[in-house]
N, C-alpha and C. Protein backbone atom coordinates (compact mmCIF):
# COMPACT_ATOMS: atom_id res chain seq x y z
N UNK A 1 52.74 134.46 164.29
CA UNK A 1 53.52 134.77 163.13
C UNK A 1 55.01 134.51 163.35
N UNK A 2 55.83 134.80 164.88
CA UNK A 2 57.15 134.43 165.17
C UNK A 2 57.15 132.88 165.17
N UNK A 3 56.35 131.96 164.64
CA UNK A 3 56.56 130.54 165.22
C UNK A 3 57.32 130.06 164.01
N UNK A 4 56.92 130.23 162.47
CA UNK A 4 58.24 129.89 161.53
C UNK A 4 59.54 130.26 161.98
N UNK A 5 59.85 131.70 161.57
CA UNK A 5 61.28 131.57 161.87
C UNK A 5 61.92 131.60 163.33
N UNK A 6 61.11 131.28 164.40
CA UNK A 6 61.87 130.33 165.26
C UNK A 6 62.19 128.88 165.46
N UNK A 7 60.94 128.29 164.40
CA UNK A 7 61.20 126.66 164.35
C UNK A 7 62.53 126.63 163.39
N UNK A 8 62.79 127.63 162.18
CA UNK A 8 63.44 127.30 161.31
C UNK A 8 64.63 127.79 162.32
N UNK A 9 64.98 128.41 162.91
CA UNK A 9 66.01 128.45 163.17
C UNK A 9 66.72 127.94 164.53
N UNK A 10 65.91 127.57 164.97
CA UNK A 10 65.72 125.98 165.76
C UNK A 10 66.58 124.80 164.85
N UNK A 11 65.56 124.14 163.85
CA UNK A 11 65.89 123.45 163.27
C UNK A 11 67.11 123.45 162.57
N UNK A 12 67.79 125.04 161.87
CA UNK A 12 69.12 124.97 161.72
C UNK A 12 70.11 125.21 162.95
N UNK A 13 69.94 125.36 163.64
CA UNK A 13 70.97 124.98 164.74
C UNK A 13 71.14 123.78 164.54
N UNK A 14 70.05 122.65 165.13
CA UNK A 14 70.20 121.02 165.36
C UNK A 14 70.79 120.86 164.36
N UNK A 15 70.72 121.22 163.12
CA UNK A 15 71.04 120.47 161.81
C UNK A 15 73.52 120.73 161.49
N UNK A 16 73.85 121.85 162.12
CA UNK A 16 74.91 122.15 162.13
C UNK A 16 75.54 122.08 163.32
N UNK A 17 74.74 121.55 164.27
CA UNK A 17 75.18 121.14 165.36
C UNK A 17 76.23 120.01 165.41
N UNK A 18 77.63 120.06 166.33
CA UNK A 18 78.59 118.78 165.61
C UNK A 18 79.02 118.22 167.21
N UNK A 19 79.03 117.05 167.36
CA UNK A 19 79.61 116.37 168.64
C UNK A 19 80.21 117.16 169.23
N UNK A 20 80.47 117.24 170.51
CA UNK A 20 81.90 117.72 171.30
C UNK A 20 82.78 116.25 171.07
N UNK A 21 84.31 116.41 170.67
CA UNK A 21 85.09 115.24 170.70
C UNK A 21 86.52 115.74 171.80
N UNK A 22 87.02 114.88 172.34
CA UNK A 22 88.08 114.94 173.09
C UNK A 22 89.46 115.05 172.28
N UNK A 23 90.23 115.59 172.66
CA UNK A 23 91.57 115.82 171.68
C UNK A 23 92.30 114.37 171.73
N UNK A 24 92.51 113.72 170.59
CA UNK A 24 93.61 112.38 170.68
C UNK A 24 94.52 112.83 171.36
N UNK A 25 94.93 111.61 172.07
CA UNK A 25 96.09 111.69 173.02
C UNK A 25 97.40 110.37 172.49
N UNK A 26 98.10 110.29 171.22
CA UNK A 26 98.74 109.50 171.21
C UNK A 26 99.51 108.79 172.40
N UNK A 27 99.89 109.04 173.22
CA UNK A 27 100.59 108.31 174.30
C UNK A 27 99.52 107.16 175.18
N UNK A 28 97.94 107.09 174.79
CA UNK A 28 97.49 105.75 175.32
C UNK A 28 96.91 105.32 174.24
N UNK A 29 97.61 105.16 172.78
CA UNK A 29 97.50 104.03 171.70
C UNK A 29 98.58 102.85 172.38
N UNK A 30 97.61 102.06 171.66
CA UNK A 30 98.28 100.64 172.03
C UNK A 30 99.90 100.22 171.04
N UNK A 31 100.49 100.84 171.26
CA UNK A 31 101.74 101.20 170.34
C UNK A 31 103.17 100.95 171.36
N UNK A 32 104.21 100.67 170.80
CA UNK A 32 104.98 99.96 171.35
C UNK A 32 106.69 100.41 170.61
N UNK A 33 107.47 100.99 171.23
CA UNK A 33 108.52 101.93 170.72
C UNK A 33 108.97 100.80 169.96
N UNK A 34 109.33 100.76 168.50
CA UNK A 34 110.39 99.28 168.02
C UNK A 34 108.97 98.31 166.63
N UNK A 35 107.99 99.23 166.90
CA UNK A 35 107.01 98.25 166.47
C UNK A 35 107.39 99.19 165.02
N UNK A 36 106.82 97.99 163.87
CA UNK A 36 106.55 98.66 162.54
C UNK A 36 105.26 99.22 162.43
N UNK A 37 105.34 100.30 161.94
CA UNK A 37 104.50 101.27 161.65
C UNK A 37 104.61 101.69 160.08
N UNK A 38 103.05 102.31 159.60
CA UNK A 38 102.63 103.11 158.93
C UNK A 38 101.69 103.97 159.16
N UNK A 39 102.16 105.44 158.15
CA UNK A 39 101.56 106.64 159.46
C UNK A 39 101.23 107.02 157.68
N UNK A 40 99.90 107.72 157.98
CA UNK A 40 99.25 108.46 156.70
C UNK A 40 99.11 109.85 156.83
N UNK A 41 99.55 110.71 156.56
CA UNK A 41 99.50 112.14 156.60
C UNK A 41 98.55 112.29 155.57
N UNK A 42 98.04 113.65 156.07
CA UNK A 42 96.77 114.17 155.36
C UNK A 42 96.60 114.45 154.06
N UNK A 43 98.30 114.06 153.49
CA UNK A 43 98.74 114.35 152.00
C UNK A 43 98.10 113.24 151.24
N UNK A 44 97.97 112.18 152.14
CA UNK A 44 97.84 110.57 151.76
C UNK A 44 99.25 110.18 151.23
N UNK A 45 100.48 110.45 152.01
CA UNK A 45 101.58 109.79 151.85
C UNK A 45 101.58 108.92 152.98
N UNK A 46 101.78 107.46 152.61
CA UNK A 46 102.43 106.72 153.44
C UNK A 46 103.99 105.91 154.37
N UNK A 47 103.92 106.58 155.47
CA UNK A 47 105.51 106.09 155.59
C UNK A 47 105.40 104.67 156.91
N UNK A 48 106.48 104.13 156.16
CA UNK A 48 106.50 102.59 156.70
C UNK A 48 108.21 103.20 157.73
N UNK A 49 108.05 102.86 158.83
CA UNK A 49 108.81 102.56 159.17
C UNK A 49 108.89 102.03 160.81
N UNK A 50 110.07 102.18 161.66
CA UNK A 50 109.99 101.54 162.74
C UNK A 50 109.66 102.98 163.82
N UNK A 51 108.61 102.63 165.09
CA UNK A 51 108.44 103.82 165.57
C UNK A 51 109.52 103.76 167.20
N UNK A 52 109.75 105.31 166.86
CA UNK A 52 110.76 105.77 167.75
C UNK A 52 110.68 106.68 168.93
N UNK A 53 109.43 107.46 168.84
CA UNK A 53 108.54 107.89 169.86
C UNK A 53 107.43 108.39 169.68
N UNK A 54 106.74 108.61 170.89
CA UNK A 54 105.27 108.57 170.66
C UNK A 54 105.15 109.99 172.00
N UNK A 55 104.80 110.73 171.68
CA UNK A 55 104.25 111.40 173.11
C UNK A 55 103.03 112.27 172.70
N UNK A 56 102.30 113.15 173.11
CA UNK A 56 101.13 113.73 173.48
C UNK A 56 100.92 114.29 171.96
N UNK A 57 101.55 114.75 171.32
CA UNK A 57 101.49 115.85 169.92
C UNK A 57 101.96 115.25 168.62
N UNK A 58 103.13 114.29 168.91
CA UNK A 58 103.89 113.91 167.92
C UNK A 58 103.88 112.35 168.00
N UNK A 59 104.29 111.95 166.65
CA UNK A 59 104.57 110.03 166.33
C UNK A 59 105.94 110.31 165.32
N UNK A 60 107.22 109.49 166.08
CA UNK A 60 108.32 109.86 165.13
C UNK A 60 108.72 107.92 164.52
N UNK A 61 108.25 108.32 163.59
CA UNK A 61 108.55 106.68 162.96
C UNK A 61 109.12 107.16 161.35
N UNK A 62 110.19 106.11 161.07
CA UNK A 62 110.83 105.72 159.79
C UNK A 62 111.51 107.82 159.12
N UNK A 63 111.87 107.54 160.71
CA UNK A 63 112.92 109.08 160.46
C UNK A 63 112.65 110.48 159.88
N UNK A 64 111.06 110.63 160.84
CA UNK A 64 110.45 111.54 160.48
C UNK A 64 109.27 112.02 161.78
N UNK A 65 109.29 113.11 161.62
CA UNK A 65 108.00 113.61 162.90
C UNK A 65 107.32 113.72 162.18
N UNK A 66 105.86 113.63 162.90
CA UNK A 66 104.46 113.84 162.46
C UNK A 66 104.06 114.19 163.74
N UNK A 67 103.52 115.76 163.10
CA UNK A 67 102.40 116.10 164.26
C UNK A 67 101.06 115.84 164.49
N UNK A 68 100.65 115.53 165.23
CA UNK A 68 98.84 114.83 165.48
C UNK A 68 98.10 115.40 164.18
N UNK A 69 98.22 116.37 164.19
CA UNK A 69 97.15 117.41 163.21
C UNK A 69 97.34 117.29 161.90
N UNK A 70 98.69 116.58 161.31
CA UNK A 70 99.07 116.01 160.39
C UNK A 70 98.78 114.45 159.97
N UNK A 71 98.34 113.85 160.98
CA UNK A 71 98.51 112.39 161.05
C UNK A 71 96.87 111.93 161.10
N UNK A 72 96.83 111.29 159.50
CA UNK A 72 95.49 110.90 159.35
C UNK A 72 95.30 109.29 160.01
N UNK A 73 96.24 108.62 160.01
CA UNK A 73 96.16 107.36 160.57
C UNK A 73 97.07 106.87 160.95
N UNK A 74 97.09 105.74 161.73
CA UNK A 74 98.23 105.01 162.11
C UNK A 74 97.73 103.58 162.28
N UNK A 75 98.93 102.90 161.34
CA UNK A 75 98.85 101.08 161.48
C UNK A 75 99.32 100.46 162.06
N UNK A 76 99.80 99.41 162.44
CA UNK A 76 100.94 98.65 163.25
C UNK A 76 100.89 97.59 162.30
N UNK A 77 101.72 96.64 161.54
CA UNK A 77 102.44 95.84 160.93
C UNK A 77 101.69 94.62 161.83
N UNK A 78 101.34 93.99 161.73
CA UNK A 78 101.03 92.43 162.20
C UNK A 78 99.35 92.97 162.98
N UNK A 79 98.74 91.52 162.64
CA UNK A 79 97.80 91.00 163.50
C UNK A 79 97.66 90.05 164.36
N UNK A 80 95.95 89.69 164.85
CA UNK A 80 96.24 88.91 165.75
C UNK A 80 95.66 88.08 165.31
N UNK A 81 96.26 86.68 165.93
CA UNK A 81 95.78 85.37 165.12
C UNK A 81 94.44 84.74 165.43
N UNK A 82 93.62 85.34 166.82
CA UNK A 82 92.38 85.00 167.06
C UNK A 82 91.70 85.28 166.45
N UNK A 83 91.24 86.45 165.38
CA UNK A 83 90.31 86.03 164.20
C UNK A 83 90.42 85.29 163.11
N UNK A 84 91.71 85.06 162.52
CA UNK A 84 91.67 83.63 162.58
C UNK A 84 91.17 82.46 162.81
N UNK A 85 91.53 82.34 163.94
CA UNK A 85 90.82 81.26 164.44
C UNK A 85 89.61 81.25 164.77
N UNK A 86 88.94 82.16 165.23
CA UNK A 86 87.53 81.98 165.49
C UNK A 86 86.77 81.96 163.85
N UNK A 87 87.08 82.74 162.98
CA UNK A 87 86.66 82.34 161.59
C UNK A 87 86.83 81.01 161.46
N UNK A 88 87.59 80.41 161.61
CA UNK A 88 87.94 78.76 161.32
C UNK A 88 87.38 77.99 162.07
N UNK A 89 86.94 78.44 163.67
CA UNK A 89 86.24 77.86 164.20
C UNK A 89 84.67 77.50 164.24
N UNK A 90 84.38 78.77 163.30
CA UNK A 90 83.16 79.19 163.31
C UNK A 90 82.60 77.88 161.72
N UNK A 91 83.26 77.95 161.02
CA UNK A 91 83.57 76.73 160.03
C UNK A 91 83.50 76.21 160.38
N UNK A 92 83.99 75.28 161.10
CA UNK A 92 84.03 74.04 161.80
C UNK A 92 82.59 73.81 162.60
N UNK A 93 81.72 74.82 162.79
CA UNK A 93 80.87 74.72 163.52
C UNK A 93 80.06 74.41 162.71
N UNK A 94 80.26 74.89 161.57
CA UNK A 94 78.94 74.62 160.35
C UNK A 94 79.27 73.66 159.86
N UNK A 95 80.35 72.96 159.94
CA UNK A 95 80.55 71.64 159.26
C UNK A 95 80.32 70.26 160.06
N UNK A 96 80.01 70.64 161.32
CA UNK A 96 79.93 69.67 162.64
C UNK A 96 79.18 69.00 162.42
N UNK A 97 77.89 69.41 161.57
CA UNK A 97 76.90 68.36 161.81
C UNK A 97 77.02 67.28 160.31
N UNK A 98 77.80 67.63 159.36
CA UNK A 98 78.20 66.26 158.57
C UNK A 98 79.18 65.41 159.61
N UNK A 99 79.87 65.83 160.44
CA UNK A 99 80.78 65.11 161.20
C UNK A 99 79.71 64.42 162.21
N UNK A 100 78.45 65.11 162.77
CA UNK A 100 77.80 64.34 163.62
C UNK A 100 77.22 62.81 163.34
N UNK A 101 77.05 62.62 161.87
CA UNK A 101 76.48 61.63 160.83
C UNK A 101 77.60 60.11 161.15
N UNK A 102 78.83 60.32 162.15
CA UNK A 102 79.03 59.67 161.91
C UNK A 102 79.63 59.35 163.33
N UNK A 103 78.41 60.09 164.37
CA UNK A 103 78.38 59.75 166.04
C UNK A 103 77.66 59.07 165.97
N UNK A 104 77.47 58.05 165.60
CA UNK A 104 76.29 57.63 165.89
C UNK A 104 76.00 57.11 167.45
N UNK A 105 77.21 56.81 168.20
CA UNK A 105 77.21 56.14 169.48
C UNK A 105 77.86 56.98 170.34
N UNK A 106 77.59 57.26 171.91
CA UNK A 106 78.00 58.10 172.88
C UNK A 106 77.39 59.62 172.78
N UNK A 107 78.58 60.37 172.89
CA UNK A 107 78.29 61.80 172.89
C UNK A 107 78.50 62.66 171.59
N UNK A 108 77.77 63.29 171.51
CA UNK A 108 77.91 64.25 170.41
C UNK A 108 79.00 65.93 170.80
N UNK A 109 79.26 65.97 171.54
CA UNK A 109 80.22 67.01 171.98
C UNK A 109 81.63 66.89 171.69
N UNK A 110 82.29 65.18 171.38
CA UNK A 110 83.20 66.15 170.53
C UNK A 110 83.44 66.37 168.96
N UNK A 111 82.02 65.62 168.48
CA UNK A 111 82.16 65.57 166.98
C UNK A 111 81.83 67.25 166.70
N UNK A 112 81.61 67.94 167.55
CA UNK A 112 81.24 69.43 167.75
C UNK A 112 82.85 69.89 167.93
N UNK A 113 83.20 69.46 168.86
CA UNK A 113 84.58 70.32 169.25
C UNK A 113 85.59 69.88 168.25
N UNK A 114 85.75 68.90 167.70
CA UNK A 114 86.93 68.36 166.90
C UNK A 114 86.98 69.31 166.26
N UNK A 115 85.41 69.18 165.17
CA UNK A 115 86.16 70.03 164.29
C UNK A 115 85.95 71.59 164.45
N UNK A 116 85.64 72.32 165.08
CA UNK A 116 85.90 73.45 165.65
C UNK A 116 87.25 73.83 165.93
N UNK A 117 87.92 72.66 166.73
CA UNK A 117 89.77 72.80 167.04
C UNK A 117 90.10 73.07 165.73
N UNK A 118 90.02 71.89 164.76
CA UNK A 118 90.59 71.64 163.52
C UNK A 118 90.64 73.00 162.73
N UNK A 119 89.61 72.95 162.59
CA UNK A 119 89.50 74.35 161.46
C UNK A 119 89.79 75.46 161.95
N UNK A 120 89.84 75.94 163.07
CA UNK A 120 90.07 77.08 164.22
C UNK A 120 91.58 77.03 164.04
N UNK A 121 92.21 75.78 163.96
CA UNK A 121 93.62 75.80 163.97
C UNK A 121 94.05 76.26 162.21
N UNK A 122 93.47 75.68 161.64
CA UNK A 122 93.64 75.67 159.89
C UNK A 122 93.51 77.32 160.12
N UNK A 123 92.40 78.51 160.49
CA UNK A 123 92.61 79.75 160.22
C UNK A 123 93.56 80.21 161.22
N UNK A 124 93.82 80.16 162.12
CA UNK A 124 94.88 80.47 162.71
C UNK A 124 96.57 80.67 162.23
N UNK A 125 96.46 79.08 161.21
CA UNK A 125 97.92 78.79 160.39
C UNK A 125 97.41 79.77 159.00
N UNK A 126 96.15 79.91 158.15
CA UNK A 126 96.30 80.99 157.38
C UNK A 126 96.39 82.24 157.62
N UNK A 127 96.08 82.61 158.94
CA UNK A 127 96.28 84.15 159.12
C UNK A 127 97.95 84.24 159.61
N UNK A 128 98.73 83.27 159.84
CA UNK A 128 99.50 83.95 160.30
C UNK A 128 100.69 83.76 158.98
N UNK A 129 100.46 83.06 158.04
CA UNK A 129 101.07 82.85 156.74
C UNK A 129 100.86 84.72 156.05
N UNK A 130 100.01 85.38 156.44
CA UNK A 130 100.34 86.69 156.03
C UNK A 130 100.12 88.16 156.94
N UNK A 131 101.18 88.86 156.69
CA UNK A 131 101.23 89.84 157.66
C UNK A 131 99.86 91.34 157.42
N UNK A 132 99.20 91.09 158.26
CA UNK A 132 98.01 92.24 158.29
C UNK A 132 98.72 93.49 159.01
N UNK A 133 97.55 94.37 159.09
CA UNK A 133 97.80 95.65 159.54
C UNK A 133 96.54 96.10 160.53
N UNK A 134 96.98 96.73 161.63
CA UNK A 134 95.87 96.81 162.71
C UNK A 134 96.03 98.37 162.64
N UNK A 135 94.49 98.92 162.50
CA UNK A 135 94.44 100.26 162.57
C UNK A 135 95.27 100.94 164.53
N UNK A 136 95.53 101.41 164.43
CA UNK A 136 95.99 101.87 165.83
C UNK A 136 94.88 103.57 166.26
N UNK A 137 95.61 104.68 165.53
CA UNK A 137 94.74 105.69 165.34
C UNK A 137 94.04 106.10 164.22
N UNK A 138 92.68 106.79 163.94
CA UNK A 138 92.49 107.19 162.99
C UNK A 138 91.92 108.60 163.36
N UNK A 139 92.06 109.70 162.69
CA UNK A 139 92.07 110.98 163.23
C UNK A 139 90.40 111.21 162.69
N UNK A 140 89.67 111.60 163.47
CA UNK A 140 87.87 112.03 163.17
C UNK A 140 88.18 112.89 162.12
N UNK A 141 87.18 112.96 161.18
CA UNK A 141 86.61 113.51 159.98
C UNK A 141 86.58 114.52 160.61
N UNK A 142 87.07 115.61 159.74
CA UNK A 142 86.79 116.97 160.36
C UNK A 142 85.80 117.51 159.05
N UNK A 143 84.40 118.38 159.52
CA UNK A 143 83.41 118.83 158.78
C UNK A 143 84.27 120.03 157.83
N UNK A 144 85.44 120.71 157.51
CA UNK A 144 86.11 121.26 157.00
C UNK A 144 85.14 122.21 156.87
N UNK A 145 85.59 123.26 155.52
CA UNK A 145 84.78 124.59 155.23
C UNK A 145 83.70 124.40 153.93
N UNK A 146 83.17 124.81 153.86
CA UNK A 146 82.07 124.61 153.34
C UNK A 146 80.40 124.73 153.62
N UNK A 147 79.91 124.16 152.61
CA UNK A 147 78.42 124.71 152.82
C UNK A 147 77.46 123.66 153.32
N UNK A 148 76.57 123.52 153.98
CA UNK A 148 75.60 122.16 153.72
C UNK A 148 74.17 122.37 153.79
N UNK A 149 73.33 121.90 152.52
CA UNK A 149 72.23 122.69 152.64
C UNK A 149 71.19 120.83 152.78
N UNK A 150 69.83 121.45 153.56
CA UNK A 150 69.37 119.98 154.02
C UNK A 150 67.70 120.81 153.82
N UNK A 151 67.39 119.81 153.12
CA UNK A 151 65.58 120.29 152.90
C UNK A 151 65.22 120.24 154.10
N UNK A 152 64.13 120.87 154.59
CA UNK A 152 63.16 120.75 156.12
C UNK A 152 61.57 120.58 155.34
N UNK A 153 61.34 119.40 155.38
CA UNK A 153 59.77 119.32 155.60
C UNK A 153 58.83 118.60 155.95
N UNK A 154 58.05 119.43 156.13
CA UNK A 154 57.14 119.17 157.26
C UNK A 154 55.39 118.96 156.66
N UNK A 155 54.27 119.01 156.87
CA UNK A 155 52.97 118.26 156.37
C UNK A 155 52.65 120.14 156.26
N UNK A 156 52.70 120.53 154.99
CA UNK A 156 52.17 121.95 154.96
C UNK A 156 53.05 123.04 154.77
N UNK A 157 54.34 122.39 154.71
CA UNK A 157 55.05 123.39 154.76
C UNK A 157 56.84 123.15 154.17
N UNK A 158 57.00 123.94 153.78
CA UNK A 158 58.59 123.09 153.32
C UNK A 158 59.74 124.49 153.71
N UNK A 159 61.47 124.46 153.63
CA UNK A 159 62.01 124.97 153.83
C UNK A 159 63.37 124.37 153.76
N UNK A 160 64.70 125.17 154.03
CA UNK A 160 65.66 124.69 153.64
C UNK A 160 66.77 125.51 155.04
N UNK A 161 66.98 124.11 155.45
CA UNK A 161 68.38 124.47 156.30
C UNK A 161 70.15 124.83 155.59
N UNK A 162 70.39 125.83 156.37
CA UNK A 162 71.82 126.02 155.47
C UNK A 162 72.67 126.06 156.26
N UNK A 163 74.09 125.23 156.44
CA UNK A 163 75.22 124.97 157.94
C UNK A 163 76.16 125.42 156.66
N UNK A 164 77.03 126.51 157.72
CA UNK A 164 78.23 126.96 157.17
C UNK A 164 79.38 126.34 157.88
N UNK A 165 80.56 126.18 157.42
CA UNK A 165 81.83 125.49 157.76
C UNK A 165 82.94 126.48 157.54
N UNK A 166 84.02 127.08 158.27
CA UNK A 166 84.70 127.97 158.54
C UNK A 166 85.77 128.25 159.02
C-alpha cells in the first residue's frame, strides 16, 4: 500500500529537480578592456558602449556598472570573418561540379579548390561589409517563482506532479 506515494514522491522530486550550475565568472569571458559592447539588463535595456572593466561581479561599459545578477547578456560589436568564409566555401563546393564539366583533362582538384577559394573569399568580403555581434555572456534561465504541474502516467494508473519555485 506504501508503494504509490513513494513512487509519487519519488517521481516529484526527479521532476523539480534543477542542475547544479557554477557561478559566472566574468573575468574569463573572452572580452577585451576598449572593445564595444552591449550589455542587456534584466529590464531588457540595452546599453552600447565601450567596456572599461570587467572583474568577478561587475561589467562597467558606456558609463555605467552592472552587476552580474543584473546582467542578462553581453555582446561584443564585430565578428569573425571565418563563417563567412566557410559558408562561401561551402558554396563553392556545391557549385564545383558545374565547374568540373569543364576539366575535362588532368586533375580534378583544382576545379574543386578554385571555386571553394572564390566563393569562400566572396563570403568573407560579405561578412565583413557588415558589423555582427558575438554573444560573449548569457546569464542561465533562472526557474523563478512559481508553480509547475506535469501529468505522471503510467499503464493503470495516472497522477500529477507539482514543483514549487520560491
Amino acid at each position: 500500500m506504501m508503494k504509490r506515494p513513494t513512487i509519487a514522491a519519488v517521481l516529484l522530486l526527479a521532476c523539480s529537480a534543477a542542475p547544479a550550475r557554477a557561478q559566472a565568472d566574468l573575468q574569463r569571458l573572452k572580452l577585451a578592456i576598449g572593445d564595444r559592447v552591449e550589455v542587456t539588463d534584466r529590464t531588457g535595456v540595452v546599453t552600447t558602449g565601450v567596456l572599461t572593466d570587467v572583474n568577478g561581479a561587475t561589467v562597467q561599459a558606456g558609463f555605467r556598472d552592472f552587476p552580474l545578477d543584473t546582467v542578462l547578456k553581453v555582446e561584443r560589436r564585430g565578428d569573425s570573418l571565418w563563417n563567412g568564409f566557410l559558408i562561401g566555401a561551402g558554396f563553392g563546393l556545391l557549385v564545383s561540379p558545374i565547374s568540373q564539366e569543364g576539366c575535362l583533362h588532368g586533375s580534378s582538384v583544382p576545379c574543386v579548390v578554385v571555386p571553394m577559394l572564390v566563393y569562400g573569399g566572396i563570403g568573407a568580403l560579405i561578412d565583413l561589409s557588415h558589423e555582427g555581434k558575438t554573444t560573449i555572456y548569457r546569464a542561465a534561465p533562472s526557474t523563478g517563482k512559481g508553480a509547475r504541474i506535469t501529468p505522471l502516467v503510467a499503464p493503470g494508473t495516472g497522477g500529477l506532479a507539482v514543483a514549487l519555485g520560491f
